[in-house]
N, C-alpha and C. Protein backbone atom coordinates (compact mmCIF):
# COMPACT_ATOMS: atom_id res chain seq x y z
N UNK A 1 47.31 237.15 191.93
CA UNK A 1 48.72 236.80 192.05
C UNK A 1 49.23 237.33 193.38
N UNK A 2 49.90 236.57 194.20
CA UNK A 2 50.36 236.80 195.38
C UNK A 2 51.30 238.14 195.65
N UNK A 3 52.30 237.82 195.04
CA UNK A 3 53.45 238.91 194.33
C UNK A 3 52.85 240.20 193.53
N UNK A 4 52.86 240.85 193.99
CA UNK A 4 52.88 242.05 192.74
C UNK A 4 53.99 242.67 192.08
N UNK A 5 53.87 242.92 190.94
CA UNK A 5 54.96 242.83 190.48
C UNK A 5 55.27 245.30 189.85
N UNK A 6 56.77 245.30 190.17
CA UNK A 6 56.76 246.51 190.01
C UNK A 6 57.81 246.49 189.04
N UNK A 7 58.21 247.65 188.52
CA UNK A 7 59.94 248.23 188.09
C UNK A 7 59.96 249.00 188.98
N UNK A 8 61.17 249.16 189.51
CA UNK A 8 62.31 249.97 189.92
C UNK A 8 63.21 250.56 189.53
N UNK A 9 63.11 251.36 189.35
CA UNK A 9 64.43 252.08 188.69
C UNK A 9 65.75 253.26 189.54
N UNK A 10 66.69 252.71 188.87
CA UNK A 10 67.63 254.12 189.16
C UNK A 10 68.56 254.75 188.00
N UNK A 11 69.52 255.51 188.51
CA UNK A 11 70.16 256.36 187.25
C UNK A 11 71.65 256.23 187.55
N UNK A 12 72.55 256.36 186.77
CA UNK A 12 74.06 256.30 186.79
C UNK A 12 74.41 256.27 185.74
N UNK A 13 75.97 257.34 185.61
CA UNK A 13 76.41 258.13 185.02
C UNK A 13 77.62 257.12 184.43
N UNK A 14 77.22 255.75 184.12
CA UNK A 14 78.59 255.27 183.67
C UNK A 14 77.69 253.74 182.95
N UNK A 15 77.61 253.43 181.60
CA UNK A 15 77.62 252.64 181.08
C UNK A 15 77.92 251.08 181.28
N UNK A 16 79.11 250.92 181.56
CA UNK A 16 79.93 249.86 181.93
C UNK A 16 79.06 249.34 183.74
N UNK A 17 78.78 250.38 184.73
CA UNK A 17 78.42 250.26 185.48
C UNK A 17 76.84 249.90 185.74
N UNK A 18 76.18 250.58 184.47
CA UNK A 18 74.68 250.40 184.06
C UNK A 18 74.68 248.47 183.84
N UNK A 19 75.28 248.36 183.38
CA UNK A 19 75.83 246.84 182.84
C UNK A 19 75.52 246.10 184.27
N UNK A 20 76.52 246.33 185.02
CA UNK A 20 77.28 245.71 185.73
C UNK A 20 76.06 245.78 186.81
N UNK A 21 75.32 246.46 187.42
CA UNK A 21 73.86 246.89 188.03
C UNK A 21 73.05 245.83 187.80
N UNK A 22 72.82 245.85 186.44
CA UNK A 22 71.77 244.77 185.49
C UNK A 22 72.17 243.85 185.69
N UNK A 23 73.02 242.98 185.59
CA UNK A 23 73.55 241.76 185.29
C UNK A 23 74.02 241.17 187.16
N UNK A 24 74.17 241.67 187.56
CA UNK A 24 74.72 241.16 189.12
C UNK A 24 72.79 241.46 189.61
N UNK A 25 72.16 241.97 189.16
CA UNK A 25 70.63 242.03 190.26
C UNK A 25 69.67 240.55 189.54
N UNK A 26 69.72 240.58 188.01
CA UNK A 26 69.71 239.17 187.78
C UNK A 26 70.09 237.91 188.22
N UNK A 27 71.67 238.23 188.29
CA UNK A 27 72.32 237.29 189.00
C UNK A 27 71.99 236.70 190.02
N UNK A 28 71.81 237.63 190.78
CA UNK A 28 70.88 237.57 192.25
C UNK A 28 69.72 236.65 192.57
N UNK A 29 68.92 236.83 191.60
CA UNK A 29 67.45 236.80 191.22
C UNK A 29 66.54 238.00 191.70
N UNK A 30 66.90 238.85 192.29
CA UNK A 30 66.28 239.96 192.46
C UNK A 30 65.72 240.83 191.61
N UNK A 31 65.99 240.75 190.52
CA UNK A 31 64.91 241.01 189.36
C UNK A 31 64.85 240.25 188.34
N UNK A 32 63.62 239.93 187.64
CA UNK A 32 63.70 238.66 186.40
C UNK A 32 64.30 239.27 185.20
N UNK A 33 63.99 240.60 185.01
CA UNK A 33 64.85 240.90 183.56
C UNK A 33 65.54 242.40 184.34
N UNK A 34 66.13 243.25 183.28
CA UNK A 34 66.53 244.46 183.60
C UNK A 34 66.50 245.49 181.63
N UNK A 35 66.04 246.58 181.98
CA UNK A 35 66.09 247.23 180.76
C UNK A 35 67.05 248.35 181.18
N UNK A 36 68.41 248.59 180.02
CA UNK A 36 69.07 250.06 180.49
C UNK A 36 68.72 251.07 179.06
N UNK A 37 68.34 251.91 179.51
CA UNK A 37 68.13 253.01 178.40
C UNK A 37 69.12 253.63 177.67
N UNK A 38 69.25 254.07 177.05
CA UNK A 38 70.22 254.75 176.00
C UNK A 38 70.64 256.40 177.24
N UNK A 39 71.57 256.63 177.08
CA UNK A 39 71.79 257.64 177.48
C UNK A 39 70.69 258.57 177.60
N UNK A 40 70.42 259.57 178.76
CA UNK A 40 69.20 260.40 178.62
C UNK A 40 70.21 261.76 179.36
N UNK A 41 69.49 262.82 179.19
CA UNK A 41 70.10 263.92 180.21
C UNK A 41 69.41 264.38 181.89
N UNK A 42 70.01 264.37 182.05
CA UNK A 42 69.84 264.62 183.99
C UNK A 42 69.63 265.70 184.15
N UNK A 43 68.90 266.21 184.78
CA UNK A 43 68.79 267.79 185.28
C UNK A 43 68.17 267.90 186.68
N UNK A 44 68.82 268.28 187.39
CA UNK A 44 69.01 268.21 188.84
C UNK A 44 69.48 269.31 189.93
N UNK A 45 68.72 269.40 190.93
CA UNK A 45 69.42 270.49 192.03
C UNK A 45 70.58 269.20 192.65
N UNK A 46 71.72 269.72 192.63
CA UNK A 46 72.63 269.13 193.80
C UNK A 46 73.22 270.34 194.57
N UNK A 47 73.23 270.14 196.16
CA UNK A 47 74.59 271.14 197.12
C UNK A 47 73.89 272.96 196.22
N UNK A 48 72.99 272.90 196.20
CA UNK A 48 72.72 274.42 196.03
C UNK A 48 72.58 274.97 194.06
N UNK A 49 73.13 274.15 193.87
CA UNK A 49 73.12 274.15 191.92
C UNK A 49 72.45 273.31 190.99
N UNK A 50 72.04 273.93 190.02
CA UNK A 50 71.53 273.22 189.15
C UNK A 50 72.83 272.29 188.48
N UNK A 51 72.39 271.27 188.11
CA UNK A 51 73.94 270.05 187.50
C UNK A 51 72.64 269.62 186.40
N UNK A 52 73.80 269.30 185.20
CA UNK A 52 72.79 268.48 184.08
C UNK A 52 74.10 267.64 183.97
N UNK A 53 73.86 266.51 183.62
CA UNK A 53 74.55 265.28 183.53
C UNK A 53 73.93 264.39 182.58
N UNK A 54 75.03 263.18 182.11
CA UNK A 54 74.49 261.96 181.12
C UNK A 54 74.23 261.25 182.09
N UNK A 55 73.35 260.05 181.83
CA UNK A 55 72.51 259.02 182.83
C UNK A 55 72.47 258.16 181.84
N UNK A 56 72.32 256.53 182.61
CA UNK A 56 71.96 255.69 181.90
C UNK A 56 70.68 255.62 182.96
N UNK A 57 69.21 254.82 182.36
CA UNK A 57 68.14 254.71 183.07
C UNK A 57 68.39 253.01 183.53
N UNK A 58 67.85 252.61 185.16
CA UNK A 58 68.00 251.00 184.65
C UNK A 58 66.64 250.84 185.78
N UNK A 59 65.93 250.04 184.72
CA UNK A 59 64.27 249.65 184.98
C UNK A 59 64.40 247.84 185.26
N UNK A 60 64.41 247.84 186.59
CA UNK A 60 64.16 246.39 186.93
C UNK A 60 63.58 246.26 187.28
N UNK A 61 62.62 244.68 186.42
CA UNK A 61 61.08 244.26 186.26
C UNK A 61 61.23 243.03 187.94
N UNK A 62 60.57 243.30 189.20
CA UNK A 62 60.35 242.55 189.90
C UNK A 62 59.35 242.55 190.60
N UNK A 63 59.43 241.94 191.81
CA UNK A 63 58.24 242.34 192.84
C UNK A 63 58.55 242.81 194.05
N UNK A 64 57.36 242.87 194.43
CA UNK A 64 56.93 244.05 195.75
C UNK A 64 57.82 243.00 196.83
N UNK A 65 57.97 241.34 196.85
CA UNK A 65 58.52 240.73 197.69
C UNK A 65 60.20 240.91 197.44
N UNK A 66 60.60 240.88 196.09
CA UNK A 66 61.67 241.50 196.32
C UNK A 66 62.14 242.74 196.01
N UNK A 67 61.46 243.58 196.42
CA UNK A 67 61.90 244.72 196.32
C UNK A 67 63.06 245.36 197.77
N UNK A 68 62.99 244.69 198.45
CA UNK A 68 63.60 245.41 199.93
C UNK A 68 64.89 244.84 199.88
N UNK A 69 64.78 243.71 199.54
CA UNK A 69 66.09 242.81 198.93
C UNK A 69 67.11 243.72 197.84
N UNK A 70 66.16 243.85 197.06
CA UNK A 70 67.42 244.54 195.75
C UNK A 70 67.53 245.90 196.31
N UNK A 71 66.44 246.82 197.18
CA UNK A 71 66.85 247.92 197.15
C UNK A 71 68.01 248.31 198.27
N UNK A 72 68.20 247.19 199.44
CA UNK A 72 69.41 247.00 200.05
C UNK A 72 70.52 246.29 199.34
N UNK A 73 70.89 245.79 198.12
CA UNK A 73 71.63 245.27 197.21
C UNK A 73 72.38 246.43 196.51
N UNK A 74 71.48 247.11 196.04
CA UNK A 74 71.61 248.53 195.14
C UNK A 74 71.71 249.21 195.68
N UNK A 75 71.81 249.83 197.36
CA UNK A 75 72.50 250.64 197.87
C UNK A 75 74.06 250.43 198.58
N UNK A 76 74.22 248.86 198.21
CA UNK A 76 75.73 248.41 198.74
C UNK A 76 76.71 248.97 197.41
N UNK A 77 76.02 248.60 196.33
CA UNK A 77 76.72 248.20 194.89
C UNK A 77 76.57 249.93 194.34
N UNK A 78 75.51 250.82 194.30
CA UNK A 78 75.60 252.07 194.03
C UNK A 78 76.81 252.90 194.18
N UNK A 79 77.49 253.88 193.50
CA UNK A 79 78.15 254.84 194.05
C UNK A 79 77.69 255.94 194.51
N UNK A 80 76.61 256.25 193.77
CA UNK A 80 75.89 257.60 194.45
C UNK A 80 75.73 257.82 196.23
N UNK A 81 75.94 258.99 196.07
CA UNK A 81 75.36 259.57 197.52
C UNK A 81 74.04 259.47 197.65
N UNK A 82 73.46 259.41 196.96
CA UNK A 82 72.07 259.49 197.02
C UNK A 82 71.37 259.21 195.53
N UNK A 83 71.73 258.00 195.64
CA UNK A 83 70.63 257.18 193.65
C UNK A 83 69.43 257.70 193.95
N UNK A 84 68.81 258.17 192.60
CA UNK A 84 67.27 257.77 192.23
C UNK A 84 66.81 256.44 192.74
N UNK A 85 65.93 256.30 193.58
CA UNK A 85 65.09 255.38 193.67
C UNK A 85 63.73 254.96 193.73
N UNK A 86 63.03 254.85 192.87
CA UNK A 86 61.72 255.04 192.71
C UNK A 86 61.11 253.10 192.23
N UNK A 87 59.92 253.14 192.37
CA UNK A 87 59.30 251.39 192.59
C UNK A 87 57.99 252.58 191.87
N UNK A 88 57.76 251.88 190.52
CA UNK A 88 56.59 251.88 189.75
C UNK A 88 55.51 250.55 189.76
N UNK A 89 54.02 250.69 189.86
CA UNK A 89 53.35 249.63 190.23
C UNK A 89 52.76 249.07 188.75
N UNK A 90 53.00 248.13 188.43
CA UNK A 90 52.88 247.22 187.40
C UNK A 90 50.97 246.92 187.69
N UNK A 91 50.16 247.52 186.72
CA UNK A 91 48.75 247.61 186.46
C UNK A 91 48.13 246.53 185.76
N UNK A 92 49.04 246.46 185.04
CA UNK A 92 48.03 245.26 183.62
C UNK A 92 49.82 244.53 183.04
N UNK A 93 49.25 243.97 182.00
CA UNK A 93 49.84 243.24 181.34
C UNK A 93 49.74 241.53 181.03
N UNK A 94 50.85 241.25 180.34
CA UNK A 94 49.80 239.85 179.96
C UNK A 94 50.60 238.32 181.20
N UNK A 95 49.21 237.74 181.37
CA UNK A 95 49.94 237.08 183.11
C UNK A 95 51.05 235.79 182.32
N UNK A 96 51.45 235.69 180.88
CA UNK A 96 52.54 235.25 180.83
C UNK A 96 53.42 235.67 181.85
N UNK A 97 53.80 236.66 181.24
CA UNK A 97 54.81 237.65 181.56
C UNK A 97 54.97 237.62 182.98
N UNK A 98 54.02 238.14 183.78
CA UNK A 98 53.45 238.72 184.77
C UNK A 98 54.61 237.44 185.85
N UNK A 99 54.05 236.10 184.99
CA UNK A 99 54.28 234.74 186.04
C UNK A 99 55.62 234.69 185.90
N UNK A 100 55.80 235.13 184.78
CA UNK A 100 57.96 234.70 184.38
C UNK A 100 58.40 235.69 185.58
N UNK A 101 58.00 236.71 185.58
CA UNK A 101 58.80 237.54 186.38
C UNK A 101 58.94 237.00 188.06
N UNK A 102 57.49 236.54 188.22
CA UNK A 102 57.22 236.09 189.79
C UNK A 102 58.53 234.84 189.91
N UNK A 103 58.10 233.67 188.80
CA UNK A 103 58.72 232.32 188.70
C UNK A 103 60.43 232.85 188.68
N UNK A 104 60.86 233.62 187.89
CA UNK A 104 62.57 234.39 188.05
C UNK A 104 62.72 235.01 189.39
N UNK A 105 62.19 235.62 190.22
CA UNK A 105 62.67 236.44 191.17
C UNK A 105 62.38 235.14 193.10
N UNK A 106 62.11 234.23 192.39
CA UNK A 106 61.47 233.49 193.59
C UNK A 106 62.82 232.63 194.08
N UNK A 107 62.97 232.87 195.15
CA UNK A 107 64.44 232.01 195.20
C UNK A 107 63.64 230.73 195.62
N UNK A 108 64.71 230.21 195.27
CA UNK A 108 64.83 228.25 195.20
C UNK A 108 65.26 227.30 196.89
């Protein structure tokens, strides 16, 4: 497969905004689906201190071709000073799937 396909993920502290992340990077086509996690806890050095915080997780299923795309998308639309940003490499799975994601993120 030409595309390889990854998740990406980042973190933010607001529900409504976890939403709003997901649904506008779809929109886009910059990722074919999006998963947000249930609330998790944060634990973090910020400015010299430890901070624990609520997080929502948001795992968007795309590829390596658009990845530079959404991750300049998601730093317009972010509030953070500095989001989590991490690109996990997608190993296996079944090439249904694999192709929906390529066939969703491919612009037209």
């Amino acid at each position: 497969m030409a595309n390889e396909i990854v998740i990406a993920q980042t973190t933010i502290d607001n529900e409504d905004q976890a939403r709003a992340l997901a649904r506008g990077a779809v929109e886009s086509k910059l990722a074919a689906g999006v998963h947000i996690d249930a609330p998790i806890t944060a634990v973090y050095w910020w400015k010299n201190e430890v901070e624990t915080a609520q997080e929502w997780r948001i795992s968007y299923m795309t590829t390596t071709d658009c990845l530079p795309r959404l991750e300049a998308w998601l730093s317009e639309k972010h509030p953070y000073d500095v989001p989590q940003w991490i690109a996990l490499p997608v190993t296996g799975g079944s090439e249904a799937y694999l192709s929906w994601v390529v066939e969703e993120t491919t612009r037209d």
